[in-house]
Protein backbone atom coordinates (compact mmCIF):
# COMPACT_ATOMS: atom_id res chain seq x y z
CA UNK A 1 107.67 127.67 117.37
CA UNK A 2 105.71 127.43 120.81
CA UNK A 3 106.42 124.73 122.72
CA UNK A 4 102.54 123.48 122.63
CA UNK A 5 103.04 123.31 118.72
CA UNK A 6 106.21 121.66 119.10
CA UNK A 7 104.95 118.96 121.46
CA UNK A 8 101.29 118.53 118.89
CA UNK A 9 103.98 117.66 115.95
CA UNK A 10 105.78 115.03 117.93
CA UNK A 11 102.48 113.24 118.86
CA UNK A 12 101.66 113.10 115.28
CA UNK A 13 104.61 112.19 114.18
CA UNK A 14 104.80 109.43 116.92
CA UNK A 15 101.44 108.34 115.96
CA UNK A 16 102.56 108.20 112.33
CA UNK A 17 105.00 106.51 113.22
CA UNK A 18 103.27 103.87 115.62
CA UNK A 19 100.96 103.33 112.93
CA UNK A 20 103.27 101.84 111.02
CA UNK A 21 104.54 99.36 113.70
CA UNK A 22 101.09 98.77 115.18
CA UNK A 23 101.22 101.00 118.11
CA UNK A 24 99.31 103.92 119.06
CA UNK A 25 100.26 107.55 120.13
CA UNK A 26 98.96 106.34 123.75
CA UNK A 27 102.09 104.22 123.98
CA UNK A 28 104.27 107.57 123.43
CA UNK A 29 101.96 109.57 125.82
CA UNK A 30 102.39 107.39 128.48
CA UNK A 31 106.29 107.09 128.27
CA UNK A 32 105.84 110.73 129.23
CA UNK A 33 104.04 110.10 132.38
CA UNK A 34 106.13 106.41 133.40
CA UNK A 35 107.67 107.24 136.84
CA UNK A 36 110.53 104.45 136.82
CA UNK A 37 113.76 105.54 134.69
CA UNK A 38 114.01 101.57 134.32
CA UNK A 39 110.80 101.28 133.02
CA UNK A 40 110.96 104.05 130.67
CA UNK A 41 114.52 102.73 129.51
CA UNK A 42 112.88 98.92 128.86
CA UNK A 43 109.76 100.38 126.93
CA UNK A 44 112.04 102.20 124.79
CA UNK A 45 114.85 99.73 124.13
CA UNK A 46 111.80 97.65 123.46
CA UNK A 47 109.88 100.25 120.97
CA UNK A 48 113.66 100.72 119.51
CA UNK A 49 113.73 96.50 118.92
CA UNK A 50 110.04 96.72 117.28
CA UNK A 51 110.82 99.25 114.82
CA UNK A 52 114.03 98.02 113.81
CA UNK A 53 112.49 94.41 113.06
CA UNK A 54 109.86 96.22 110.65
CA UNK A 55 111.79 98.33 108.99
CA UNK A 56 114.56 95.09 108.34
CA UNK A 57 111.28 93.30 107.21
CA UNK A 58 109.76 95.78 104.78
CA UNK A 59 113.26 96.51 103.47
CA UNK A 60 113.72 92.58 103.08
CA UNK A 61 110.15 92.72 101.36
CA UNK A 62 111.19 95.09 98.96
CA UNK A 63 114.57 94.44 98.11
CA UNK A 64 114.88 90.90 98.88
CA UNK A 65 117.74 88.76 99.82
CA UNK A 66 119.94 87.68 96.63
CA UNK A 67 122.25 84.80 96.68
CA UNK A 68 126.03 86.47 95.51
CA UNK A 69 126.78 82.69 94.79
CA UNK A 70 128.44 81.77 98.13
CA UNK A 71 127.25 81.47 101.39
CA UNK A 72 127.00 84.92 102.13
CA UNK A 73 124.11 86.55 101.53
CA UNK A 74 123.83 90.16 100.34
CA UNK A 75 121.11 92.94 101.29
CA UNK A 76 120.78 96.19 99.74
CA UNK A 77 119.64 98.32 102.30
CA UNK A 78 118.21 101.27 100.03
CA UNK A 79 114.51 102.02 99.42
C-alpha cells in the first residue's frame, strides 16, 4: 500500500474515531505538525484520558453497574 493511502486511512480512521469523542481529524493533523516532544506527549496522554473516560461511560451505559450484594461492585466489561 503507498504510503499516501496509508496516511488517507489513518485520518479517517482518526476522524472516526474523534467523532466519537467529540474531536475532529484537525486535532490528529496537528499532533503531526506540534514541534515540542512535551507538548505532543501532554496532547496525547490527554486524547488517551478522553477516550478512555467514553469508552468506560458507554460501556457503563450499556452494561451497567450491578450490585453482587456486598460492597463491591461488579462491571462486565464486554459489548
Amino acid at each position: 500500500m503507498a504510503v499516501e493511502n496509508q496516511f488517507r486511512l489513518l485520518v479517517e480512521r482518526a476522524d472516526k474515531f474523534g467523532k466519537s469523542i467529540g474531536v475532529g481529524k484537525e486535532l490528529f493533523l496537528g499532533l503531526l505538525e506540534e514541534r515540542s516532544d512535551w507538548a505532543f506527549i501532554i496532547q496525547i496522554d490527554a486524547l488517551n484520558e478522553t477516550a478512555i473516560r467514553e469508552t468506560m461511560a458507554r460501556l457503563l451505559r450499556v452494561n451497567g453497574v450491578a450490585d453482587d450484594g456486598g460492597d463491591k461492585w461488579r462491571v462486565s466489561l464486554t459489548l
